[in-house]
Protein backbone atom coordinates (compact mmCIF):
# COMPACT_ATOMS: atom_id res chain seq x y z
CA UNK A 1 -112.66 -48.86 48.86
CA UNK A 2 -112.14 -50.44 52.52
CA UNK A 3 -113.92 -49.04 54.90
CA UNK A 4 -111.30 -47.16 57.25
CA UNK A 5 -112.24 -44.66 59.87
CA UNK A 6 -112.07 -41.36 58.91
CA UNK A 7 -111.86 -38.33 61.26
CA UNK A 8 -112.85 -34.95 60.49
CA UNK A 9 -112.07 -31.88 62.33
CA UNK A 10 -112.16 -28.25 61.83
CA UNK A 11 -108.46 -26.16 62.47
CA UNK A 12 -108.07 -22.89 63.57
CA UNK A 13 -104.65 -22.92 62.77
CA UNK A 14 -105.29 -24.09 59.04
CA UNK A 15 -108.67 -22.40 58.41
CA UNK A 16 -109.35 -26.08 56.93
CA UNK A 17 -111.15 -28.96 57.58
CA UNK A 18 -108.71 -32.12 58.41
CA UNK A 19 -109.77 -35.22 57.74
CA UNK A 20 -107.14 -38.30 59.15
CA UNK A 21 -107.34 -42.19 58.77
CA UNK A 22 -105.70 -43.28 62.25
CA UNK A 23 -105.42 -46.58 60.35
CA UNK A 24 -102.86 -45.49 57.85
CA UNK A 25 -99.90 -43.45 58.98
CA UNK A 26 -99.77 -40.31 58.14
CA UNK A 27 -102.59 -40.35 55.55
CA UNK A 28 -104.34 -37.13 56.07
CA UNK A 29 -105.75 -34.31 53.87
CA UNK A 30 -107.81 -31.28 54.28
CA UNK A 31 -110.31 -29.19 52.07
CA UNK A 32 -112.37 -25.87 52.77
CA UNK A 33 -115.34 -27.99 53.35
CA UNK A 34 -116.32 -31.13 55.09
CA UNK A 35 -117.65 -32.33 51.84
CA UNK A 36 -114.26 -31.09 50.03
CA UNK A 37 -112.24 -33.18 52.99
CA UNK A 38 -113.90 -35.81 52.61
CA UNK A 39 -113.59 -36.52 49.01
CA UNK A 40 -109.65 -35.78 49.37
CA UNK A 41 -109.13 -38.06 52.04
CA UNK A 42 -110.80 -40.60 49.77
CA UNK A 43 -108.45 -39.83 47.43
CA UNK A 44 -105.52 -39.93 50.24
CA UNK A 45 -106.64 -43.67 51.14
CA UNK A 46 -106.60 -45.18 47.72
CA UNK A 47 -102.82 -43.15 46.96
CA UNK A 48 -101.62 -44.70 50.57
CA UNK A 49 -103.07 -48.48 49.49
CA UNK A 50 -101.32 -48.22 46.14
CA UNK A 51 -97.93 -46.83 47.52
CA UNK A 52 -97.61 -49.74 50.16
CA UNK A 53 -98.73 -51.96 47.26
CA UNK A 54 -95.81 -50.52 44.93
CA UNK A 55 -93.30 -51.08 47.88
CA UNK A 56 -94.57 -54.52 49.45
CA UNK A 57 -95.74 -52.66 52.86
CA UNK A 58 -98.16 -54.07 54.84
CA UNK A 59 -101.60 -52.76 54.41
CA UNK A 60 -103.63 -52.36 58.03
CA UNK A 61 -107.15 -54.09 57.58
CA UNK A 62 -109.90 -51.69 58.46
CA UNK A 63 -111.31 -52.02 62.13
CA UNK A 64 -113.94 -50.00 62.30
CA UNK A 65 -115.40 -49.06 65.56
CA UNK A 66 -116.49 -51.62 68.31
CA UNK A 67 -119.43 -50.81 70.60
CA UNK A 68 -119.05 -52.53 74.22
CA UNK A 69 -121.92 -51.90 76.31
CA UNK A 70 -121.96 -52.55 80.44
């Protein structure tokens, strides 16, 4: 799997865990756990890579984070 940042965050408003990849639109899931996000938004990624695949969409290339120091 690429390596994509992933972001997870608890919700009041869900009573979940969210996890997002700012990478790929709208690719997000959420679990009861970090652990259970996390493995769902691994899931999410690989469904979002093989949709754009199945309709010719561009697929972002993973950034990752950049450190700049002063």
């Amino acid at each position: 799997m690429d390596r994509y940042e992933i972001i997870i965050y608890w919700s009041n408003e869900d009573q979940a865990f969210i996890a997002e990849v700012p990478e790929l639109p709208g690719c997000m899931a959420h679990g009861s756990t970090h652990e259970d996000a996390l493995a769902n938004i691994k899931s999410a990624i690989e469904l979002w890579i093989n949709t754009a695949k199945e309709f010719n969409d561009p697929i972002p290339a993973p950034k990752g984070r950049r450190l700049a120091f002063a």
